[in-house]
C-alpha atoms as a PDB file:
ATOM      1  CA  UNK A   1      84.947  18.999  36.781  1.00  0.00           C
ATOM      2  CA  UNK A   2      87.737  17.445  37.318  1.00  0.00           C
ATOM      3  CA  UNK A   3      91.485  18.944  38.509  1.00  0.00           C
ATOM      4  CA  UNK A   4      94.531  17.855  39.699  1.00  0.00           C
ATOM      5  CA  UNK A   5      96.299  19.191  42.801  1.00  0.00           C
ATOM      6  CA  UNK A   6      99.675  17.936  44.064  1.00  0.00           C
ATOM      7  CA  UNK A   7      99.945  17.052  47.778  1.00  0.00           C
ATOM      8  CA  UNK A   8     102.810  15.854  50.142  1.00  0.00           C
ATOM      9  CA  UNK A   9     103.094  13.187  52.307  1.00  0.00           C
ATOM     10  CA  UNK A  10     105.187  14.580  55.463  1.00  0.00           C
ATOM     11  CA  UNK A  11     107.686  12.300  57.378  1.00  0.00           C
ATOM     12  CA  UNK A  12     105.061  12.301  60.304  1.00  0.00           C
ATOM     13  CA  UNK A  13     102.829  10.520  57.874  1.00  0.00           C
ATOM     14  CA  UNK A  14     100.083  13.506  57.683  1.00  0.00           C
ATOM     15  CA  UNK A  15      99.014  15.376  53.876  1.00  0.00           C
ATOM     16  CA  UNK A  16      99.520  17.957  53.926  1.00  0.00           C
ATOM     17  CA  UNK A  17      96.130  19.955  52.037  1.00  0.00           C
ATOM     18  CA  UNK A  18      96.509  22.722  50.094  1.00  0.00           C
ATOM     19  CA  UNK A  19      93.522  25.599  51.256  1.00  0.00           C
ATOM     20  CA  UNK A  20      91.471  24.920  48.298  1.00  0.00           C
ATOM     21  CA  UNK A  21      90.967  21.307  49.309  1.00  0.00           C
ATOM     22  CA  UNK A  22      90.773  21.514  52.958  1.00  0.00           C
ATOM     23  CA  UNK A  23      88.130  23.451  51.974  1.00  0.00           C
ATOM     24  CA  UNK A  24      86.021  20.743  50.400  1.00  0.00           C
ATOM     25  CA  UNK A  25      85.839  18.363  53.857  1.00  0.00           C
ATOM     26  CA  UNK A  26      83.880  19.257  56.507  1.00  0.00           C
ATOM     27  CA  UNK A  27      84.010  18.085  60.096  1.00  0.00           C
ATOM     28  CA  UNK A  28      81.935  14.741  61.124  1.00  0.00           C
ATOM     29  CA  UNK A  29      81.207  14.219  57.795  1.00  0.00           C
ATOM     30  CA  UNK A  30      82.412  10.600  56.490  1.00  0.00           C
ATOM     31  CA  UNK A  31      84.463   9.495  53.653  1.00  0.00           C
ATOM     32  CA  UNK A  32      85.241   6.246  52.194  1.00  0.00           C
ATOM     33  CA  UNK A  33      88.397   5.385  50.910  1.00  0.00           C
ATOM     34  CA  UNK A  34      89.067   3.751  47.669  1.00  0.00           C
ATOM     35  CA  UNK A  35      92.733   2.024  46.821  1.00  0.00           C
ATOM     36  CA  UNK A  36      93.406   0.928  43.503  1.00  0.00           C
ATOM     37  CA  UNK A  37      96.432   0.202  41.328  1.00  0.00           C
ATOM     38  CA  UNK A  38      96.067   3.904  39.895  1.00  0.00           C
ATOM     39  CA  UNK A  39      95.705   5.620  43.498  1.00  0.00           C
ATOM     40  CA  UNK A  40      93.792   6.841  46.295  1.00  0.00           C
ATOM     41  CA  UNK A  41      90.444   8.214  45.945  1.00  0.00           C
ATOM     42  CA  UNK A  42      88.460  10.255  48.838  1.00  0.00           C
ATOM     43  CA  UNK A  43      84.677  10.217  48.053  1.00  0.00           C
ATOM     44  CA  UNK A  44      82.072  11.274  50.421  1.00  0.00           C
ATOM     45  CA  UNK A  45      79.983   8.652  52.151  1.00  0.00           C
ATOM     46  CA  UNK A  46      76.447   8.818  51.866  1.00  0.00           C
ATOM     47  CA  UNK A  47      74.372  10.167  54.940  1.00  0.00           C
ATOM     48  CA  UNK A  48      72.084   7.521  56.278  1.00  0.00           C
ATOM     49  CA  UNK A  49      68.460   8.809  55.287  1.00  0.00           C
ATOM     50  CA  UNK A  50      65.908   7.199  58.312  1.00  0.00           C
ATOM     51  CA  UNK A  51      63.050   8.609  56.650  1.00  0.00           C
ATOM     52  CA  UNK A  52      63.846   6.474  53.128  1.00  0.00           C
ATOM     53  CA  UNK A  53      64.385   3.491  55.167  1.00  0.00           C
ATOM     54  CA  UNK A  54      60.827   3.689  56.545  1.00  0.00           C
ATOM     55  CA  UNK A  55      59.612   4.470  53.270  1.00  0.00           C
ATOM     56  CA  UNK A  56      60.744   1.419  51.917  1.00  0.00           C
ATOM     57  CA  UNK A  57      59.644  -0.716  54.436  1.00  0.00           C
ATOM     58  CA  UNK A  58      56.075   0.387  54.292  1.00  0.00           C
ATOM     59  CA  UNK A  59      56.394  -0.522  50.534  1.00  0.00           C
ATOM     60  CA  UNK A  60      56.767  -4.243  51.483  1.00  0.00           C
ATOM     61  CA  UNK A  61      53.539  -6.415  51.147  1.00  0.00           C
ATOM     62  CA  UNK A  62      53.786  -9.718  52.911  1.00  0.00           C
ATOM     63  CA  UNK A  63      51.832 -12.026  50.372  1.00  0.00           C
ATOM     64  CA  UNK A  64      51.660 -13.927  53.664  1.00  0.00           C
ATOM     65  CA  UNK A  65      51.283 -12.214  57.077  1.00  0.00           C
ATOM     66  CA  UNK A  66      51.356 -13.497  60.098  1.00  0.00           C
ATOM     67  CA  UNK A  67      48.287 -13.952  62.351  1.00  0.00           C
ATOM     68  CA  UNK A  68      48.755 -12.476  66.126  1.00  0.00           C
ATOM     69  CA  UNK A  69      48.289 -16.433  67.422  1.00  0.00           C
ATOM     70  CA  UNK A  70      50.950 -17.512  64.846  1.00  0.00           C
ATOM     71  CA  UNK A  71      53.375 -15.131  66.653  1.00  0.00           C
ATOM     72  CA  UNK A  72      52.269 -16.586  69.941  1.00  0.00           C
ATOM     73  CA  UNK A  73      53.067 -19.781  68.696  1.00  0.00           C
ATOM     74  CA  UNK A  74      56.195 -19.206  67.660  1.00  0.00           C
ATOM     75  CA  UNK A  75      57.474 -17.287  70.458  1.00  0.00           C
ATOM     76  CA  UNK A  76      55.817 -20.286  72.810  1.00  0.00           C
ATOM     77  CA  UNK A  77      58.022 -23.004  70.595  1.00  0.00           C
ATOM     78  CA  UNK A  78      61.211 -21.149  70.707  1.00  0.00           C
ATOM     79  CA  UNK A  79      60.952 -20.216  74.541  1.00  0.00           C
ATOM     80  CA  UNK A  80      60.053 -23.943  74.891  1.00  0.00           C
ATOM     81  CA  UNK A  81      63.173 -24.947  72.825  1.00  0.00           C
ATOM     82  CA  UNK A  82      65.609 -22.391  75.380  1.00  0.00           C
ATOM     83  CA  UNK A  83      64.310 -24.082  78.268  1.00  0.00           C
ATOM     84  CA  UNK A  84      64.931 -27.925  77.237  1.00  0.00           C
END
């Protein structure tokens, strides 16, 4: 749906929302901003979602994994590298 509501820009430098749009925002929720030639555009941001995150990750197969002595290795090379 889509509607068009006028707005005014006070001499403070605040907008001044009409009811039915103050309505719409709620507080600690985030928006991102869009500026284009054609205007401003408020859109909320999307919530970070932990949970898809770690489903994603336990979707990734290493073709290649790392043995527990590779790690070693590696950690023993780069605190060998710090040190010189």
């Amino acid at each position: 749906m889509e509607k068009t509501i006028t707005i005014t820009f006070t001499p403070e430098g605040n907008l001044e929302l009409p009811p039915e749009i103050r309505e719409q925002f709620v507080n600690g929720e985030k928006y991102s901003v869009t500026i284009t030639e054609d205007g401003i555009f408020f859109k909320k941001a999307p919530k970070f979602n932990w949970q898809e995150l770690r489903n994603r990750r336990g979707e990734v197969i290493d073709p290649h994994p790392l043995t527990t002595e590779e790690i070693c290795d590696l950690v023993r090379e780069v605190r060998q590298g710090n040190t010189q």
